[in-house]
Protein backbone atom coordinates (compact mmCIF):
# COMPACT_ATOMS: atom_id res chain seq x y z
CA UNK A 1 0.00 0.00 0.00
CA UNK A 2 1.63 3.29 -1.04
CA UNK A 3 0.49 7.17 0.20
CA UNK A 4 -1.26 9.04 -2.23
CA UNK A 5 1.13 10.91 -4.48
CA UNK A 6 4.00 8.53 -4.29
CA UNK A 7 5.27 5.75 -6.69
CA UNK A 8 5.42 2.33 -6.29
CA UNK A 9 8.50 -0.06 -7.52
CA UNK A 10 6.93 -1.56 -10.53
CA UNK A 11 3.18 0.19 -10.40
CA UNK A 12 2.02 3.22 -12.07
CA UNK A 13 0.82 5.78 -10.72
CA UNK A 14 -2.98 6.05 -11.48
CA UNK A 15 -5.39 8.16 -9.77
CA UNK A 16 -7.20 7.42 -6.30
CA UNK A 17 -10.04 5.33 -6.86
CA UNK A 18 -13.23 6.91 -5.97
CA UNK A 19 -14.00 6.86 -2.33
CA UNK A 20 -16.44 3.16 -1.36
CA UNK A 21 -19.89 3.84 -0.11
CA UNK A 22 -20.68 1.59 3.01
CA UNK A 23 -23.31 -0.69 3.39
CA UNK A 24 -26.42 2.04 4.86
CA UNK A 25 -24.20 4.88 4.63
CA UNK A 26 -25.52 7.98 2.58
CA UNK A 27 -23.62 8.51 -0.77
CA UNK A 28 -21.46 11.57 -1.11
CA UNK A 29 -23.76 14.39 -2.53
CA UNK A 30 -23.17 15.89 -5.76
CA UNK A 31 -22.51 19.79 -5.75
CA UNK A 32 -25.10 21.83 -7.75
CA UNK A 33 -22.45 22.81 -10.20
CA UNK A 34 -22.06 19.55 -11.32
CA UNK A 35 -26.24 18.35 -11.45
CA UNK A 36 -26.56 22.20 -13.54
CA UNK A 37 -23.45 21.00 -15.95
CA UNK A 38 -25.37 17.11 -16.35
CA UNK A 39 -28.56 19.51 -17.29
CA UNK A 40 -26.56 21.03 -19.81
CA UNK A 41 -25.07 18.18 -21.48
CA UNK A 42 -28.94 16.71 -21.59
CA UNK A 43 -30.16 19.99 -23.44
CA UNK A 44 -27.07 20.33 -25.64
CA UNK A 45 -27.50 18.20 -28.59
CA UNK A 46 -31.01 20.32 -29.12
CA UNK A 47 -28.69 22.88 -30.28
CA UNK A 48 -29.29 26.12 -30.49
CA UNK A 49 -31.32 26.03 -33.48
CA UNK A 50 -33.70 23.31 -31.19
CA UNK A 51 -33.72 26.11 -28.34
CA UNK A 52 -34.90 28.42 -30.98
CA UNK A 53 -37.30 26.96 -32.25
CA UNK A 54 -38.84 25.88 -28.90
CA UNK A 55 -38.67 29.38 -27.92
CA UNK A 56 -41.12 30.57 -30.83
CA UNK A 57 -43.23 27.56 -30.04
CA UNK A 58 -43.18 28.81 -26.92
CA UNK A 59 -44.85 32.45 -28.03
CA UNK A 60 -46.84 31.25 -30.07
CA UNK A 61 -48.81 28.73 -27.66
CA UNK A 62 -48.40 31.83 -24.81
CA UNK A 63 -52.30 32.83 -24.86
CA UNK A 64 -52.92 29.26 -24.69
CA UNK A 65 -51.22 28.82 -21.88
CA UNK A 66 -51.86 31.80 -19.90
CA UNK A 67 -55.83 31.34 -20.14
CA UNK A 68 -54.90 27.36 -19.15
CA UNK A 69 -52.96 28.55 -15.90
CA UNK A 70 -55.76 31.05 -14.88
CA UNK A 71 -58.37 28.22 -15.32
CA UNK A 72 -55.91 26.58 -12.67
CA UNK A 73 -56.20 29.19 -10.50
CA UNK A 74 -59.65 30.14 -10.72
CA UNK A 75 -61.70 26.56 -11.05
CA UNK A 76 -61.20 24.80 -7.80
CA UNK A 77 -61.96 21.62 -10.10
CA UNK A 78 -58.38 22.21 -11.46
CA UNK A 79 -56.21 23.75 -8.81
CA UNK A 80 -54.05 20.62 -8.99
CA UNK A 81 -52.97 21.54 -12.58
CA UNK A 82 -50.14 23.38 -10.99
CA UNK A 83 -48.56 20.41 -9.36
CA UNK A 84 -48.75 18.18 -12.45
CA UNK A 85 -46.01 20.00 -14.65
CA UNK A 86 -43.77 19.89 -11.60
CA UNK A 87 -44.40 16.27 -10.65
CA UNK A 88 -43.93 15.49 -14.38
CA UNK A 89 -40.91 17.21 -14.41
CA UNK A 90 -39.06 15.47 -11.81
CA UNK A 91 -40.22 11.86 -12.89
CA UNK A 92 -38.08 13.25 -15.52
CA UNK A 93 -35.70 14.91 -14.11
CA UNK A 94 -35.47 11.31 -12.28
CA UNK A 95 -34.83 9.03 -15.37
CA UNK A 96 -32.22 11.84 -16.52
CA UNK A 97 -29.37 9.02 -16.03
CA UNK A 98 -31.23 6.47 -18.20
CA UNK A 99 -32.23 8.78 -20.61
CA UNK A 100 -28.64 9.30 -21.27
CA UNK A 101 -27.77 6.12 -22.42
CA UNK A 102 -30.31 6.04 -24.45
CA UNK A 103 -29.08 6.63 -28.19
CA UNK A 104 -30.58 9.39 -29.77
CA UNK A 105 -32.08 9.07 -32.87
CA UNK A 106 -33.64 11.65 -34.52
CA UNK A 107 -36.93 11.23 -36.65
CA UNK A 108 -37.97 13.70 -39.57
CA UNK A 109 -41.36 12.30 -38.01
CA UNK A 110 -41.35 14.55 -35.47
CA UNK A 111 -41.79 17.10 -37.52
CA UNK A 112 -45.09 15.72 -38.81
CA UNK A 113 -46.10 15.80 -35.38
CA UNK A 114 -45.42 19.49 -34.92
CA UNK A 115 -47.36 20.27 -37.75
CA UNK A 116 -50.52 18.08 -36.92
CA UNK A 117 -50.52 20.04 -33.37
CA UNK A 118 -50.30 23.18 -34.82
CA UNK A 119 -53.24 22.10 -36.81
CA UNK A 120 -55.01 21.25 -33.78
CA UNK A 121 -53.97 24.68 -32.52
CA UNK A 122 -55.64 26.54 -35.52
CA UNK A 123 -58.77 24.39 -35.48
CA UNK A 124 -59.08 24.92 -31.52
CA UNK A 125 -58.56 28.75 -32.14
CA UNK A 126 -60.91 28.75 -35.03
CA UNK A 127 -63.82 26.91 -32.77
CA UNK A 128 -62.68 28.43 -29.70
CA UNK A 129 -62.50 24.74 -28.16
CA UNK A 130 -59.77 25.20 -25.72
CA UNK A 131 -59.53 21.61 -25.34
CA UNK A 132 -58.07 21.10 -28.30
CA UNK A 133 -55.76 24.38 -28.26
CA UNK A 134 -54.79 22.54 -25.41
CA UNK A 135 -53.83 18.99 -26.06
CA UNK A 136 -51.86 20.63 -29.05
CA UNK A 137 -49.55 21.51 -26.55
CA UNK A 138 -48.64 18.04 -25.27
CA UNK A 139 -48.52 17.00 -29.03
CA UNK A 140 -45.79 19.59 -29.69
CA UNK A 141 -43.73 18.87 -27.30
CA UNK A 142 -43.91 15.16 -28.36
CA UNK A 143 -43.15 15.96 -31.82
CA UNK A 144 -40.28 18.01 -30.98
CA UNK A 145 -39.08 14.98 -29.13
CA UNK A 146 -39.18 12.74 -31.32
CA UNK A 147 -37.56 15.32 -34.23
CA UNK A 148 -34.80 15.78 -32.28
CA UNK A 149 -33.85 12.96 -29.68
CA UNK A 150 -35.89 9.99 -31.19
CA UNK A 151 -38.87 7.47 -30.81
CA UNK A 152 -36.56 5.83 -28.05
CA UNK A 153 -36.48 8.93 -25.85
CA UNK A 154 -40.23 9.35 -26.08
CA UNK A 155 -40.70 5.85 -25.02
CA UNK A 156 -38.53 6.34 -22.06
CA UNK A 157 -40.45 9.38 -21.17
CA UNK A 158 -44.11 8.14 -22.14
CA UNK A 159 -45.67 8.08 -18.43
CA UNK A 160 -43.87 12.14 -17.46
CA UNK A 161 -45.47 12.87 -20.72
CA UNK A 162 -48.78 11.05 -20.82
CA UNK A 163 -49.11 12.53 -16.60
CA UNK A 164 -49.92 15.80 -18.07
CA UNK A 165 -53.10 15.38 -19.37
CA UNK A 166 -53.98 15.65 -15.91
CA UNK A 167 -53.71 19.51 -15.95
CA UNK A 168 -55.95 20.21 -19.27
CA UNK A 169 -59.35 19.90 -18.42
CA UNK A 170 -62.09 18.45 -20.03
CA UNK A 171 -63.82 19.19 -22.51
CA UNK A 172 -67.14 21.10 -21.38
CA UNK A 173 -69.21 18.74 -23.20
CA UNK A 174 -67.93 15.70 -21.33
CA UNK A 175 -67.55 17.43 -18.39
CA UNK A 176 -71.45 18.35 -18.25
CA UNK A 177 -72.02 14.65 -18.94
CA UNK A 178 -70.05 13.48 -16.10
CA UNK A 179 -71.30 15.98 -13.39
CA UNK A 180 -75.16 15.38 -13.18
CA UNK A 181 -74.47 11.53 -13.13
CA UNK A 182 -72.21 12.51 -9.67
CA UNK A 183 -74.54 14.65 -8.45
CA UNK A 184 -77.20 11.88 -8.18
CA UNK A 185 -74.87 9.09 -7.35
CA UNK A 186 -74.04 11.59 -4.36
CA UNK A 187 -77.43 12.79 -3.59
CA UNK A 188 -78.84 8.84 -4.04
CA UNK A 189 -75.62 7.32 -2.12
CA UNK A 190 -76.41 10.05 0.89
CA UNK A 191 -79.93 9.29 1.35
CA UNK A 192 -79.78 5.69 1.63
CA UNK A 193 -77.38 5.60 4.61
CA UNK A 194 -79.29 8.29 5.97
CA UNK A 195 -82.18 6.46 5.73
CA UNK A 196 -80.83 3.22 6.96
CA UNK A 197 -79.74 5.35 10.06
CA UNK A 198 -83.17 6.25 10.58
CA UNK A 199 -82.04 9.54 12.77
CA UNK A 200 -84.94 11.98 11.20
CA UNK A 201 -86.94 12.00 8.22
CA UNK A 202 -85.96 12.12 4.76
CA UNK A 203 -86.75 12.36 1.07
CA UNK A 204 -84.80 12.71 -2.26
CA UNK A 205 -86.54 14.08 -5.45
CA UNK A 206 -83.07 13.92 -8.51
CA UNK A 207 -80.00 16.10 -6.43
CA UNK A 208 -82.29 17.47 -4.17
CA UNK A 209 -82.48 16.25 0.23
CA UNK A 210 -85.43 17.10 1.31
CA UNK A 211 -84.53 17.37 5.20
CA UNK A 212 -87.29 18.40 7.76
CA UNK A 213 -87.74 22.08 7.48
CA UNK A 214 -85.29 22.97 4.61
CA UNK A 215 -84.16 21.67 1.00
CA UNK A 216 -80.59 20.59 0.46
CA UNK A 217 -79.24 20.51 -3.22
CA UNK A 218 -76.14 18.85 -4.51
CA UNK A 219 -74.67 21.51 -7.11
CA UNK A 220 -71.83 21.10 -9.26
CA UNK A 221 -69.52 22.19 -7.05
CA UNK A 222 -70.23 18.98 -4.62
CA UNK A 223 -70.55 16.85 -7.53
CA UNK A 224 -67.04 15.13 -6.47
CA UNK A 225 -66.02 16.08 -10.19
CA UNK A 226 -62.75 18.14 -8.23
CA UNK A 227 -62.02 15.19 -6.13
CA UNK A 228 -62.15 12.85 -8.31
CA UNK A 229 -59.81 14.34 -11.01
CA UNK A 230 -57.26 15.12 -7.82
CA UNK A 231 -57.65 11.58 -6.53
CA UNK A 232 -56.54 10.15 -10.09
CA UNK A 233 -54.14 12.17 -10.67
CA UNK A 234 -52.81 10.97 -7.52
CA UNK A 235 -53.54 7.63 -7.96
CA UNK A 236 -51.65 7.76 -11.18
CA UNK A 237 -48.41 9.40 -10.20
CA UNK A 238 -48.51 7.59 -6.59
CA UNK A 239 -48.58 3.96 -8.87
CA UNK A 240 -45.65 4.73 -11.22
CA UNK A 241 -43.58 5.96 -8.33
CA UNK A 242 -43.99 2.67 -5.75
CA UNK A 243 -45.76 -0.02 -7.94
CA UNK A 244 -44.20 -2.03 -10.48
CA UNK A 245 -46.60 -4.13 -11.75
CA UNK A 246 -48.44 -2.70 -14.61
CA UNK A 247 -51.31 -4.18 -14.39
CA UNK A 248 -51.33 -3.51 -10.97
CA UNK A 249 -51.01 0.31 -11.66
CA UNK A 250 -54.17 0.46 -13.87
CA UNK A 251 -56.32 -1.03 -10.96
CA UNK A 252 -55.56 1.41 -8.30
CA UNK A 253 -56.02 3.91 -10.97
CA UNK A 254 -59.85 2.32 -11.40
CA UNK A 255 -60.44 2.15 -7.81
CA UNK A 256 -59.94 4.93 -7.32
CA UNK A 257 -62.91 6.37 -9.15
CA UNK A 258 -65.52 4.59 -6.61
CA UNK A 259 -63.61 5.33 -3.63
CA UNK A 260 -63.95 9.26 -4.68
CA UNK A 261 -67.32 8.83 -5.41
CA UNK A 262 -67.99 7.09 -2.07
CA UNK A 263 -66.01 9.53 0.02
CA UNK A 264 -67.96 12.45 -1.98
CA UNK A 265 -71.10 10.75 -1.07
CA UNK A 266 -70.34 10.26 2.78
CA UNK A 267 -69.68 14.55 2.14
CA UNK A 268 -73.08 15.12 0.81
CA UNK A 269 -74.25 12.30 4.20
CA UNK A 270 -72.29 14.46 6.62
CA UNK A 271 -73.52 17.61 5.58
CA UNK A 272 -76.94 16.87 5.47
CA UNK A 273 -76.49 15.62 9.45
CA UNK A 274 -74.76 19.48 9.95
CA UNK A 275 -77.28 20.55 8.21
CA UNK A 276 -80.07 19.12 10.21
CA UNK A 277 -78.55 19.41 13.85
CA UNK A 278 -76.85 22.64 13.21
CA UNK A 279 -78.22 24.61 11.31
CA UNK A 280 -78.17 25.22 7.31
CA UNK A 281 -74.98 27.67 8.00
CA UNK A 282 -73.27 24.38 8.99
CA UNK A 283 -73.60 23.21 4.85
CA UNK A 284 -72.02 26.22 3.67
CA UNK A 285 -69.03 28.42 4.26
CA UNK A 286 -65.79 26.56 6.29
CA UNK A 287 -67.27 23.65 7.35
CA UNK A 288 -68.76 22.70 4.24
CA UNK A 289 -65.22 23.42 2.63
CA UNK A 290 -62.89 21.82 5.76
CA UNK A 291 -65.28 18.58 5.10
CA UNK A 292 -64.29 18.34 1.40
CA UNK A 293 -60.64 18.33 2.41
CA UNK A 294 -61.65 15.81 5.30
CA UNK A 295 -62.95 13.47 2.85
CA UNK A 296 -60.33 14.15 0.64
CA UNK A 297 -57.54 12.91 3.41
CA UNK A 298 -59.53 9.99 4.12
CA UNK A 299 -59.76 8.79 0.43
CA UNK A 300 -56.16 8.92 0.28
CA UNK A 301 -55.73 6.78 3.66
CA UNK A 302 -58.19 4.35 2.03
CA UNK A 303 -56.50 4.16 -1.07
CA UNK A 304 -52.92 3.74 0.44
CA UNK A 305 -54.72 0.76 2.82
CA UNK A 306 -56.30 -0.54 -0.66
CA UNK A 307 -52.57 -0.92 -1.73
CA UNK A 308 -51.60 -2.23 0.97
CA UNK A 309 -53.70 -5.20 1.28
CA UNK A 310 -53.07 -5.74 -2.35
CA UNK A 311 -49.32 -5.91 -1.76
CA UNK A 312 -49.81 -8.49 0.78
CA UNK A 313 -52.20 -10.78 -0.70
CA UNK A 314 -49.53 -10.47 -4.12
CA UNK A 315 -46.42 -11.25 -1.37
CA UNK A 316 -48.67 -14.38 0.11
CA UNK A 317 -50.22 -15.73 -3.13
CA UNK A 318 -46.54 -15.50 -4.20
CA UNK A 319 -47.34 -12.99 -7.03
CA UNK A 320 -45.01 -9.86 -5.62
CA UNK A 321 -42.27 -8.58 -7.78
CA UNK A 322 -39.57 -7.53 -5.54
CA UNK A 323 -37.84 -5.29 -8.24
CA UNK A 324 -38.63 -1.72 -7.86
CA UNK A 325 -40.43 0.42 -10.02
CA UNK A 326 -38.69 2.30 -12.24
CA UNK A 327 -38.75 5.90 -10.61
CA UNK A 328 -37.50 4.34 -7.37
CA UNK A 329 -35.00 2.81 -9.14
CA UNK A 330 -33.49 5.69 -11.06
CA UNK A 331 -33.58 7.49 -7.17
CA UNK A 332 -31.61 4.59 -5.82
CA UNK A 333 -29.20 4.51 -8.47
CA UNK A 334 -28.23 8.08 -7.95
């Protein structure tokens, strides 16, 4: 064994070899100058003709987006479309190492892409459907993928980019389709249990609880439409990140939908008892908002038990895969 910076008789000097991480010891951490020069070399073979380009793209989808990110802020249905970019961004920002290996292999397809979006752009500006102004956007930024890095790379980031339909919102056909339906699930879910509980009379004529001395109607906004669209979202992002089965992934996405539209019903249950004890102030203002979060918190716990239990009848019927998902993979291998 020699000190460092001496020779030994017969050995060349080489350089130290980097410093062994022990068994459940942290890894050394990587200095921010170095992570901002890896996020260099991942944008540099766009070029600066790509950066250009992405740029003008960029202007010319910027009324687009700015009516898209005051929807966001405005429509409490959609308030989560702020975390979605971000999340999708560091799934991303997560597979950065893999996506490096990953030869790039550029496709004049792309291009054909870009152009069908920006068709969808004109059409959606034309017929002021937003929806379709909208989900240009994702197309773009697919195309210009695939124009400049490859089908490969695309593949590799097909979940990041597939995550952010999540923020666009739905069309305002479908989404008037879908909210009566919830309203009456809600409205029909609520009076049932409160008429199994037998605690005081009452009746149900389409979204409307008729409670002893006042009317209680279940309008959009407690439709369960916001939850629900939350609650997938998280469902979706929660299953890529711990699950690995596929298969697997796609079920907790699906039950998700009935545990929303349980939990929104037991909402509509709970503030029809406030409503009746209390007084009718108790089904509007903070409590009726505090409860939607309530419910929302205990969705989540029942979802996260839901996975649970399905983990450990997998790990006893012998069906658990013990490798980990890919997103927990990329983190350990960092």
């Amino acid at each position: 064994m020699a000190l460092a910076g001496t020779k030994t008789k017969g050995i060349p000097l080489t350089e130290p070899a980097a410093e062994e991480v022990l068994p459940g010891s942290k890894p050394p951490s990587v200095p921010f100058s170095e992570k901002l020069n890896s996020f260099w070399r991942t944008l540099k073979p766009f070029g600066w003709q790509g950066l250009l380009l992405v740029g003008a793209l960029g202007l010319l989808y910027w009324p687009v987006l700015k009516l898209l990110v005051w929807q966001w802020y405005n429509d409490p249905d959609y308030g989560h479309g702020f975390l979605v970019p971000l999340l999708s961004a560091f799934l991303i920002w997560q597979r950065r190492e893999k996506l490096r290996t990953i030869k790039s292999q550029p496709s004049p397809w792309g291009m054909v892409i870009v152009l069908g979006s920006l068709g969808l752009l004109v059409l959606g500006s034309l017929g002021a459907e937003l929806s379709m102004s909208r989900v240009s956007i994702l197309g773009t930024i697919c195309g210009l993928i695939v124009y400049f890095a490859g089908w490969p790379i695309l593949r590799a980031m097909a979940f990041p980019m597939a995550f952010l339909l999540f923020a666009i919102p739905i069309p305002q056909v479908v989404y008037n389709e879908i909210v009566f339906p919830l309203q009456f699930v809600a409205s029909r879910f609520a009076t049932k249990i409160l008429e199994t509980l037998n605690l005081f009379p009452i009746m149900r004529e389409g979204n409307v609880l008729i409670l002893p001395g006042m009317h209680l109607e279940v309008v959009e906004a407690c439709s369960g439409i916001r939850s629900l669209m939350s609650l997938l979202a998280l469902a979706a992002g929660y299953g890529y990140l711990v699950e690995r089965s596929i298969p697997v992934r796609w079920f907790l996405i699906l039950a998700m939908v009935p545990l929303a539209i349980i939990s929104n019903g037991t909402r509509v249950m709970i503030t029809a008892l406030m409503a009746n004890y209390i007084g009718p102030k108790a089904a509007q203002g903070f409590m009726h908002e505090f409860s939607g979060w309530v419910i929302f918190v205990v969705a989540t716990i029942l979802f996260l038990l839901l996975h649970s239990l399905i983990t450990m009848i997998r790990k006893k019927l012998g069906w658990y895969d013990q490798t980990q998902p890919p997103a927990v993979a990329a983190q350990v291998a960092q």
